[in-house]
N, C-alpha and C. Protein backbone atom coordinates (compact mmCIF):
# COMPACT_ATOMS: atom_id res chain seq x y z
N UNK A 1 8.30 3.72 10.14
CA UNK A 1 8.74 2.78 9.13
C UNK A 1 9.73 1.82 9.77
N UNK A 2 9.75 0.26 9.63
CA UNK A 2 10.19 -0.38 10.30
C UNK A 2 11.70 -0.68 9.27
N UNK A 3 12.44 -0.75 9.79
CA UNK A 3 14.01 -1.22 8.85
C UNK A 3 13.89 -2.49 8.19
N UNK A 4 12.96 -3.29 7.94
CA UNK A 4 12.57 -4.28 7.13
C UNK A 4 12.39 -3.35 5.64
N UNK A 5 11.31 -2.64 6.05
CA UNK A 5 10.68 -1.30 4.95
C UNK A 5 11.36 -0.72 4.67
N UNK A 6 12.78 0.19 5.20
CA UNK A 6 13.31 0.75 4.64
C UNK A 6 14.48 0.09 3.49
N UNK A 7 14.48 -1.16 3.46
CA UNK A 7 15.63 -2.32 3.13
C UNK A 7 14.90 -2.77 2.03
N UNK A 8 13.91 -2.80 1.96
CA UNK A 8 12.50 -3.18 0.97
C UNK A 8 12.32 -1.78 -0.08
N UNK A 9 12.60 -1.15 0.30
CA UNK A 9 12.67 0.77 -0.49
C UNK A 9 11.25 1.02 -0.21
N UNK A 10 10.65 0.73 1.12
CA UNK A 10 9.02 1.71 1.23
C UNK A 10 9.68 2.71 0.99
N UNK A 11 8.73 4.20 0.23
CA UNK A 11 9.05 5.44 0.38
C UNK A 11 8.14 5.80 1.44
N UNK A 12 8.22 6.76 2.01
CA UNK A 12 7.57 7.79 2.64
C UNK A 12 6.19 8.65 1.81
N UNK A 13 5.07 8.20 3.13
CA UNK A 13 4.48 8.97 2.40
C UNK A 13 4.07 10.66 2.31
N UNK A 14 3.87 11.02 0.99
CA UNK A 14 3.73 12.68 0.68
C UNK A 14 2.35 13.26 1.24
N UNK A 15 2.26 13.96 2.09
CA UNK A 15 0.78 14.63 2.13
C UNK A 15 0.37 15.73 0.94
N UNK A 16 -1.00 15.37 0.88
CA UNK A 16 -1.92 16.01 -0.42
C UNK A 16 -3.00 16.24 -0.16
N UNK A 17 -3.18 17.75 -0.35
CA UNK A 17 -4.26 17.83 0.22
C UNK A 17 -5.55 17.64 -0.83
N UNK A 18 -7.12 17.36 -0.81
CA UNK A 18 -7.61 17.55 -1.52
C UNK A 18 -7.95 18.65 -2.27
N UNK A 19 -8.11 18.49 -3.45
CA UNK A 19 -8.61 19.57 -4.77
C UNK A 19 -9.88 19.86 -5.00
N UNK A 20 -11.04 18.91 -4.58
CA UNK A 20 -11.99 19.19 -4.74
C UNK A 20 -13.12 19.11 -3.67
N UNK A 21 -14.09 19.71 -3.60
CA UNK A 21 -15.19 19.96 -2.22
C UNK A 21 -15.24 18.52 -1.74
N UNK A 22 -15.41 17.46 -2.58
CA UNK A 22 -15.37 15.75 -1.81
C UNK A 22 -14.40 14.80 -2.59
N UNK A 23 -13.28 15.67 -2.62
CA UNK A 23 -12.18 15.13 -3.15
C UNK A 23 -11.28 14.02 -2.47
N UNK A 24 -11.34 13.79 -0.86
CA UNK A 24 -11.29 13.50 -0.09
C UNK A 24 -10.51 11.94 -0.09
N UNK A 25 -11.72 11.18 -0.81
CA UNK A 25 -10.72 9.30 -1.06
C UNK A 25 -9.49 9.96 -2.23
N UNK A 26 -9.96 10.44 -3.27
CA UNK A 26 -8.77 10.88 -3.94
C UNK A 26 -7.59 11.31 -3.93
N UNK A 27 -7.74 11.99 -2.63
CA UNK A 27 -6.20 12.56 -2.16
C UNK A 27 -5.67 11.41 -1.14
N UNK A 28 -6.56 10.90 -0.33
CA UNK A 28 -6.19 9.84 0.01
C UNK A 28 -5.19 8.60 -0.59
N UNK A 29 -5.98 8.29 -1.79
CA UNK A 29 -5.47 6.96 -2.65
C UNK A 29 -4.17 7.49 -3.22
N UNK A 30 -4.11 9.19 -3.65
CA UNK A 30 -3.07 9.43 -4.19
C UNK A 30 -1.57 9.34 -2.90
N UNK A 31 -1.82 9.92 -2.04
CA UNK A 31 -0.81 9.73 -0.72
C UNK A 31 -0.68 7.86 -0.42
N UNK A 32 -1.49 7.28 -0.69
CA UNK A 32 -1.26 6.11 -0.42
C UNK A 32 -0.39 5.12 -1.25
N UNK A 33 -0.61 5.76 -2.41
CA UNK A 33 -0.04 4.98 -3.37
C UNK A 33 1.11 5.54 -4.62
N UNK A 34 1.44 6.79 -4.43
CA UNK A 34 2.25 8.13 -5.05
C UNK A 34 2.16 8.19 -5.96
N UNK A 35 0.63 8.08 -6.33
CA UNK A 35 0.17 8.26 -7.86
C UNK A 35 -0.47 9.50 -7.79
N UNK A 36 -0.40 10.48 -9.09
CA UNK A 36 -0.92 11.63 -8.46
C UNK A 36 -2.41 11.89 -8.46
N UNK A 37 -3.24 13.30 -7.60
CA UNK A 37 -4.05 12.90 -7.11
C UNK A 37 -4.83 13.30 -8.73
N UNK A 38 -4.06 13.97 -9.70
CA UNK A 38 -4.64 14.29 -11.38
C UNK A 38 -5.29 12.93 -11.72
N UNK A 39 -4.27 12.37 -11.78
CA UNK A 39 -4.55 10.69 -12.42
C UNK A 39 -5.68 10.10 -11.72
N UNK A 40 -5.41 9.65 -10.41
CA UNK A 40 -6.71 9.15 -9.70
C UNK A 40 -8.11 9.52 -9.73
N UNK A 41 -7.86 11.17 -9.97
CA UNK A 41 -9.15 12.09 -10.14
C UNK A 41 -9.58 11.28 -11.74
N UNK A 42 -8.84 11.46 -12.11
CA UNK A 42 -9.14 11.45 -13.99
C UNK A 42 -9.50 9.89 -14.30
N UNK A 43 -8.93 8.91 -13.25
CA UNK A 43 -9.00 7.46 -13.66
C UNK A 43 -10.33 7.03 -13.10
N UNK A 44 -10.76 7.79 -11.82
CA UNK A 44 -12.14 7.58 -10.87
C UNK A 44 -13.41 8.53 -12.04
N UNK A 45 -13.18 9.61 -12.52
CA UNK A 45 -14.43 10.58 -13.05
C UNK A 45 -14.73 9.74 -14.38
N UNK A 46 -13.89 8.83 -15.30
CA UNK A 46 -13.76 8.51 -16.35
C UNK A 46 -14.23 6.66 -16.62
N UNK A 47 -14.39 6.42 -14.99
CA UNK A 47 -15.04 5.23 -14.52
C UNK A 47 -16.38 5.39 -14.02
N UNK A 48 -16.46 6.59 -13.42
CA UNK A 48 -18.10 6.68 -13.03
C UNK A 48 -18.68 7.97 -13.19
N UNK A 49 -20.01 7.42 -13.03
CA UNK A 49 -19.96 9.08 -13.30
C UNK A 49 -20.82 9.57 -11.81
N UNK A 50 -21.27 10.94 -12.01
CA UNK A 50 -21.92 11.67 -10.94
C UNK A 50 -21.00 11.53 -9.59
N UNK A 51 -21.42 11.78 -8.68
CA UNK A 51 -20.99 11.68 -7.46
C UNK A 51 -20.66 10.02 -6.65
N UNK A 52 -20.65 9.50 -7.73
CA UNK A 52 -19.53 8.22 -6.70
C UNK A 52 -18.33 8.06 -6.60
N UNK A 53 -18.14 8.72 -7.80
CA UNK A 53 -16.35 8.95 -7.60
C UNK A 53 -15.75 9.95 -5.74
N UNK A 54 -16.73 10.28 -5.74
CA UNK A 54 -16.50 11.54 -4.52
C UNK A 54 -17.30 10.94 -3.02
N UNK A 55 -17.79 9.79 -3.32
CA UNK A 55 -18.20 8.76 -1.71
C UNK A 55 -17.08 7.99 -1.30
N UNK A 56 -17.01 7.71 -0.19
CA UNK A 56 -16.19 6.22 -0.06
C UNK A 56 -16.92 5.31 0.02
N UNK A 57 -16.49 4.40 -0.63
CA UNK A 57 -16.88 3.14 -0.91
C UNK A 57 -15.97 2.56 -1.46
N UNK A 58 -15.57 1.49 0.04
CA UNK A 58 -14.40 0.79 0.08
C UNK A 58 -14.43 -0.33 -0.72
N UNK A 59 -15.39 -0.90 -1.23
CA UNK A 59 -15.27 -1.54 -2.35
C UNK A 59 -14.49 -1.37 -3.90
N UNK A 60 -15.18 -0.27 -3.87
CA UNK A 60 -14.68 0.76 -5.20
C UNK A 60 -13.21 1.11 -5.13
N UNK A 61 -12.94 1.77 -4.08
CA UNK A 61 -11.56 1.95 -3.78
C UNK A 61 -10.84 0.81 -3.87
N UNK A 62 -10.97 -0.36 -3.35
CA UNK A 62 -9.99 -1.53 -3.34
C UNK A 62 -9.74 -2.20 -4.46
N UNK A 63 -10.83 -1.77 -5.88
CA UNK A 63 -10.94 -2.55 -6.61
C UNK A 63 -9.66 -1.85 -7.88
N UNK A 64 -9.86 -0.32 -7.76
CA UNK A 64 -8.83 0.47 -8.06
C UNK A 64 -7.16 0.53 -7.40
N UNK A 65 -7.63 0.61 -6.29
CA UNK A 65 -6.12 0.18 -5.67
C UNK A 65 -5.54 -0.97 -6.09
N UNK A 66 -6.08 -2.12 -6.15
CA UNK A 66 -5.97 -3.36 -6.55
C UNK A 66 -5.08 -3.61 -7.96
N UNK A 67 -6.01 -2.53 -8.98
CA UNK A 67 -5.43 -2.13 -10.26
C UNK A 67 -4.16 -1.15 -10.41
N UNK A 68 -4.11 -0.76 -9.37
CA UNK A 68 -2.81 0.05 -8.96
C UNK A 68 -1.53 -0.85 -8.81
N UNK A 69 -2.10 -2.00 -8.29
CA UNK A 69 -0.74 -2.88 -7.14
C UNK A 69 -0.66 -3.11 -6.39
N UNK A 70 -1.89 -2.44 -5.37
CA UNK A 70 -1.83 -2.87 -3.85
C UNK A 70 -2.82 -3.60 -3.53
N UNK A 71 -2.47 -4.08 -2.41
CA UNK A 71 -2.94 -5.30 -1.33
C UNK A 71 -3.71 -4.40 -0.29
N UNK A 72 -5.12 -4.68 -0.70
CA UNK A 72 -5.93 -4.19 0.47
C UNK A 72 -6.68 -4.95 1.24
N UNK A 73 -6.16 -4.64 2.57
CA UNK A 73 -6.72 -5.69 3.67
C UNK A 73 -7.90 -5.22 4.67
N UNK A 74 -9.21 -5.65 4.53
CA UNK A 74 -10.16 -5.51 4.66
C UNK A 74 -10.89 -5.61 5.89
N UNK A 75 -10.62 -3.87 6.78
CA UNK A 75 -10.55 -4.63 8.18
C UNK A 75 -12.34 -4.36 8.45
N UNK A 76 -12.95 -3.61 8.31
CA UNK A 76 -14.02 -3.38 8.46
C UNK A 76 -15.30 -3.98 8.60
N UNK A 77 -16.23 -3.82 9.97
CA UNK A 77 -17.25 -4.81 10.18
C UNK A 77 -17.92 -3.82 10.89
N UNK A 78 -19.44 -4.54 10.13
CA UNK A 78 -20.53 -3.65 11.14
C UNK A 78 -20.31 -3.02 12.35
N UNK A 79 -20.41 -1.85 12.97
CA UNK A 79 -20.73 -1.58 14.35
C UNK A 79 -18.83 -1.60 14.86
N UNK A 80 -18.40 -1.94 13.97
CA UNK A 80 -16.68 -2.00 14.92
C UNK A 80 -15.91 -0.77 14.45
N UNK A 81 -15.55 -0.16 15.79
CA UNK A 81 -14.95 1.17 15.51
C UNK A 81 -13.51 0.69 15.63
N UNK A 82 -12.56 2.27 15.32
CA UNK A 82 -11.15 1.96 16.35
C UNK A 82 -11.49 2.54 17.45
N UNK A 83 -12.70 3.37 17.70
CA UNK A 83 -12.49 3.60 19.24
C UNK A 83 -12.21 2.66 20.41
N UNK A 84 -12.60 1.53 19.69
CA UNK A 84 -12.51 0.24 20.47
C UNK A 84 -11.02 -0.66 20.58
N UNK A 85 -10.00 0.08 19.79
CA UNK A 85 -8.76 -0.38 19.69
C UNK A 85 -7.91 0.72 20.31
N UNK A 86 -7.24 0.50 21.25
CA UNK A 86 -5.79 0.91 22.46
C UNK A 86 -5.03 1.99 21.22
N UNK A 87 -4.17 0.90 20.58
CA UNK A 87 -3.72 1.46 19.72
C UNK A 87 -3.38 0.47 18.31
N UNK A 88 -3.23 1.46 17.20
CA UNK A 88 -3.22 1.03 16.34
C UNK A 88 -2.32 0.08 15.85
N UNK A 89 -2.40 -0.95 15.02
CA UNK A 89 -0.90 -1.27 14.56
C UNK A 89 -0.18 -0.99 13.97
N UNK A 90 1.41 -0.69 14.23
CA UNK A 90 2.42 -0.30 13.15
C UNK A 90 2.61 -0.86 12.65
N UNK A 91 3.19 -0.25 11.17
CA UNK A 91 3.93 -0.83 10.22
C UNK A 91 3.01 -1.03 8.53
N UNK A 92 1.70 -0.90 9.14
CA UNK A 92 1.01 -0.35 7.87
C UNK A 92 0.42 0.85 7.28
N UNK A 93 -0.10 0.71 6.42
CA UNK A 93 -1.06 2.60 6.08
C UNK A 93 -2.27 1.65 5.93
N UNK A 94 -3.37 2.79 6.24
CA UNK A 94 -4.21 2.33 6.31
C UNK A 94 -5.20 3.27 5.94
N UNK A 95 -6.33 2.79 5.22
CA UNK A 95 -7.08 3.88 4.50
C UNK A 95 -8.69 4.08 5.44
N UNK A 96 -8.97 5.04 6.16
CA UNK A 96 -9.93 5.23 6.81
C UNK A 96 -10.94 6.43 6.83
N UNK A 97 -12.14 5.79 7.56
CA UNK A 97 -13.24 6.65 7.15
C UNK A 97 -13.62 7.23 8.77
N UNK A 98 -13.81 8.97 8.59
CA UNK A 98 -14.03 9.19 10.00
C UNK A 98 -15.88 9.66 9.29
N UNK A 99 -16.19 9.91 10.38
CA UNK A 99 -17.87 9.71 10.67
C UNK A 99 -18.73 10.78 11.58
N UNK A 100 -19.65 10.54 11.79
CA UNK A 100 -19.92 11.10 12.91
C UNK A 100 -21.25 9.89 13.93
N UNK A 101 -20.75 9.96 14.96
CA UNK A 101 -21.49 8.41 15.87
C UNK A 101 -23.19 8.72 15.43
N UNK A 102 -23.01 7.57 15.31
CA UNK A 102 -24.97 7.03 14.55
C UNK A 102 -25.82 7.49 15.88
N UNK A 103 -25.63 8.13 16.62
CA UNK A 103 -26.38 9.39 17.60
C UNK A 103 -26.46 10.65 17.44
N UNK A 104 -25.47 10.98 16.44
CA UNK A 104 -25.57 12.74 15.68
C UNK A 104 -26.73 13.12 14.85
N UNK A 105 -26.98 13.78 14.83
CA UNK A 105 -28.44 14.20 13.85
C UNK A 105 -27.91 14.41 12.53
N UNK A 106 -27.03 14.79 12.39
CA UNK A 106 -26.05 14.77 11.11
C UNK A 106 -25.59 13.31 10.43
N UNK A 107 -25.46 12.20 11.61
CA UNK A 107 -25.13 10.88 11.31
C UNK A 107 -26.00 10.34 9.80
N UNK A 108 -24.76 10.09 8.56
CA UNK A 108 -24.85 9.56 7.71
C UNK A 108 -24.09 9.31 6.88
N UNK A 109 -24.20 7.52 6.22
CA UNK A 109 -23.00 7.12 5.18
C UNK A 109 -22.53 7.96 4.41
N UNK A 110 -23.02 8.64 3.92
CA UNK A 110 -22.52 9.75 2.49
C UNK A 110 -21.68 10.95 3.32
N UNK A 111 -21.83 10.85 4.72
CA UNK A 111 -21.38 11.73 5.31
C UNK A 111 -19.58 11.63 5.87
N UNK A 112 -19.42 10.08 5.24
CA UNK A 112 -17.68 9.96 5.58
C UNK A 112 -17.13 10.24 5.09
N UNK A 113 -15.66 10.97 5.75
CA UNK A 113 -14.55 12.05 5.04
C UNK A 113 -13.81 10.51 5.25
N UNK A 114 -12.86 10.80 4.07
CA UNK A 114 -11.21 9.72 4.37
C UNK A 114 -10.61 10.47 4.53
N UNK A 115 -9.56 9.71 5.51
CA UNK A 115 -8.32 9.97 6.05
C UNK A 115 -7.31 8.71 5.64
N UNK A 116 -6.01 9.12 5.66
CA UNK A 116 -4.54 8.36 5.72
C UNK A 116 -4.52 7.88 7.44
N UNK A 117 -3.81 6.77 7.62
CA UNK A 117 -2.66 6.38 8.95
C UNK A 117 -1.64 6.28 8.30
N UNK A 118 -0.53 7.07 7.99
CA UNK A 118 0.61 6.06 7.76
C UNK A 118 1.14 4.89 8.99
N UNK A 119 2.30 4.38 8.50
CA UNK A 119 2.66 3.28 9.02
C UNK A 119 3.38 3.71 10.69
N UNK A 120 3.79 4.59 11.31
CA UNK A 120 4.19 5.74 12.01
C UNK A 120 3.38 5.74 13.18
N UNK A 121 1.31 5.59 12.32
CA UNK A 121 0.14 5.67 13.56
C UNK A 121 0.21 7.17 13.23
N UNK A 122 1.01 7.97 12.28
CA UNK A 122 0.37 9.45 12.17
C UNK A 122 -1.21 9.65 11.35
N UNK A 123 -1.75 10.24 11.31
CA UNK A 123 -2.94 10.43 10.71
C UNK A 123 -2.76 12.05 9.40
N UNK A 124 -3.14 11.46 8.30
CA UNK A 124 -3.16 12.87 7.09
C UNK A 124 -4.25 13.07 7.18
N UNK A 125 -5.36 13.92 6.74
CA UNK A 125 -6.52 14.22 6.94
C UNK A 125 -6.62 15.40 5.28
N UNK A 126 -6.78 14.86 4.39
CA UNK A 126 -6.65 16.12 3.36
C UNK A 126 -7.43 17.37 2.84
N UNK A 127 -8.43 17.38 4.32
CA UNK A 127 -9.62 18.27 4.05
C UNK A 127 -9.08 19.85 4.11
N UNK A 128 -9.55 20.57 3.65
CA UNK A 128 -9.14 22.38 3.41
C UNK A 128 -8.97 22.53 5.16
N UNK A 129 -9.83 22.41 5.72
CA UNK A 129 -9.97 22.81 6.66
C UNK A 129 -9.22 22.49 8.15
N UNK A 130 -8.45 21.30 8.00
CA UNK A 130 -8.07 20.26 8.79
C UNK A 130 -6.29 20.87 8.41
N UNK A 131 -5.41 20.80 9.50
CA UNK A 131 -3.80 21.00 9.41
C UNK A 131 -3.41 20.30 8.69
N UNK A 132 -4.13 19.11 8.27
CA UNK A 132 -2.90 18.48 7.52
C UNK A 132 -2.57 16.38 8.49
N UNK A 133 -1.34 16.99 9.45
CA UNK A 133 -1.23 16.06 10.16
C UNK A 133 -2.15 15.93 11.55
N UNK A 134 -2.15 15.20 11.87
CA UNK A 134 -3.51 15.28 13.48
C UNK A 134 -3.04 14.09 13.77
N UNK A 135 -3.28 14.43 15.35
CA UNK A 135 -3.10 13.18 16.21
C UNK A 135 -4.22 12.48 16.21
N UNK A 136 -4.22 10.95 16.26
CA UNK A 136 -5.02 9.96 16.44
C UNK A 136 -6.69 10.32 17.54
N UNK A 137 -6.17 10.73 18.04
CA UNK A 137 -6.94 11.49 19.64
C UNK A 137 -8.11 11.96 18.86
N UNK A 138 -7.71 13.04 18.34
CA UNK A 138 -8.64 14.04 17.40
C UNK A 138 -9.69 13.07 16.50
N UNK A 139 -9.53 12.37 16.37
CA UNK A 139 -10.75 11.48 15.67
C UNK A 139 -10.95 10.74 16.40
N UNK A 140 -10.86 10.25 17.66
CA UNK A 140 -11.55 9.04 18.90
C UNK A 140 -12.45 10.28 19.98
N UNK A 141 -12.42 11.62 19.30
CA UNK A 141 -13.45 12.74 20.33
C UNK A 141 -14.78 12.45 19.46
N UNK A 142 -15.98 12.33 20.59
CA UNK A 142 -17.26 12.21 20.02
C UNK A 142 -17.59 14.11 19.43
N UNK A 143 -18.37 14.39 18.67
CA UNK A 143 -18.98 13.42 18.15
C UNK A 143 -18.65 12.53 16.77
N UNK A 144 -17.35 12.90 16.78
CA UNK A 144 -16.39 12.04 15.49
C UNK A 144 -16.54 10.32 15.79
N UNK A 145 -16.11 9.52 14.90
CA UNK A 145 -16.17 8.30 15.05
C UNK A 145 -15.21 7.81 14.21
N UNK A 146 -14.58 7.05 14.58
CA UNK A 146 -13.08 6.85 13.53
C UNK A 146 -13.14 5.26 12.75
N UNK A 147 -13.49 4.76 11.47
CA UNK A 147 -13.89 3.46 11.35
C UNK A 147 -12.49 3.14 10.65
N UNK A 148 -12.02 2.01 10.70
CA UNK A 148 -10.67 1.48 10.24
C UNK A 148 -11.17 0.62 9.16
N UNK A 149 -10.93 0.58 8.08
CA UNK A 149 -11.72 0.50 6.54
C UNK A 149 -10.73 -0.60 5.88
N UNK A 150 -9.07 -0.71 6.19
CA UNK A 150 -8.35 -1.58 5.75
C UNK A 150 -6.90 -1.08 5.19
N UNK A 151 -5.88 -1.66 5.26
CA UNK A 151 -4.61 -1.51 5.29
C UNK A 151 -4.33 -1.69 3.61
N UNK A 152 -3.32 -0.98 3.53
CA UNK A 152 -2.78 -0.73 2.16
C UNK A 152 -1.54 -1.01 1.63
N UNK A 153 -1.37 -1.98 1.07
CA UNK A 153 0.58 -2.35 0.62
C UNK A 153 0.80 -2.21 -0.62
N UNK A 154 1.64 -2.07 -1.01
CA UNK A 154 2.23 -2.47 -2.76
C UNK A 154 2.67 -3.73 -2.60
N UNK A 155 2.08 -4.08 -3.22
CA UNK A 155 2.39 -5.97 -4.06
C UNK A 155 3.66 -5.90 -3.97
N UNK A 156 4.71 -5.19 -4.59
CA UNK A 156 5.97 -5.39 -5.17
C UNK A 156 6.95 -5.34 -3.69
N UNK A 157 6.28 -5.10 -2.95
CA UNK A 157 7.30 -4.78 -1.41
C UNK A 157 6.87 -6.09 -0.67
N UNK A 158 5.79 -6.91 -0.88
CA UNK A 158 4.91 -7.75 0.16
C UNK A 158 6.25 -9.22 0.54
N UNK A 159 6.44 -9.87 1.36
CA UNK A 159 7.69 -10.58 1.17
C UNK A 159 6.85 -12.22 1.08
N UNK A 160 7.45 -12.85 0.22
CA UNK A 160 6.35 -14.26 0.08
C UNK A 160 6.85 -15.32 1.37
């Protein structure tokens, strides 16, 4: 967190893990935005139904975040990984989709978990199975694929 942010009152963000088998953007959006992950669950199942609430689809997500307060910046393009980026930039969170490389036999859209960056370059990961925090590393190992999906602010912090 940069001392601009802390002068601005960013809080820190809370890790959460997910609640449900593809609960996954949900716990996400809730760490991103410190809304809890009840509400998000309840505001996403009560907007759609069946299993889209439980895909990512960064559309969907931004359009909710959006309705939240935040500013989502839309980094994502065909074929462009972060494996292809050194390192990340500080100073934002960023909402991302890990994968597995379109050479896995397993390789498929429905098949992306979300993950957190906070602003730090730490990575949350809210799956049962996963610690929690993880280094960046851990998602640039094949056969993982790490896609950078777009950065996340609150309106009310953004400086004009």
């Amino acid at each position: 967190m940069t001392k601009s942010q802390r002068q601005r009152g960013v809080v820190r963000m809370n890790f959460i893990k997910q609640q449900h088998t593809r609960g996954c953007c949900v716990a996400c959006v809730a760490m991103l935005t410190g809304v809890s992950y009840e509400k998000v669950w309840r505001d996403q199942t009560s907007a759609f139904s069946g299993e889209e609430v439980l895909n990512f689809r960064p559309l969907t997500w931004s359009v909710y975040l959006s309705h939240l307060g935040f500013e989502y910046g839309y980094f994502y393009a065909e074929g462009w990984s972060l494996d292809m980026l050194i390192e990340i930039p500080r100073g934002l969170r960023y909402f991302c989709g890990v994968g597995l490389h379109e050479d896995h036999p397993k390789s498929h859209p429905d098949n992306t978990h979300a993950i957190v960056i906070d602003e730090d370059g730490t990575v949350f990961d809210p799956a049962h199975d996963a610690p929690g925090v993880m280094p960046i590393e851990h998602y640039r190992t094949l056969p993982k694929k790490l896609l950078l999906l777009g950065s996340v602010q609150d309106r009310r912090l953004l400086i004009d």
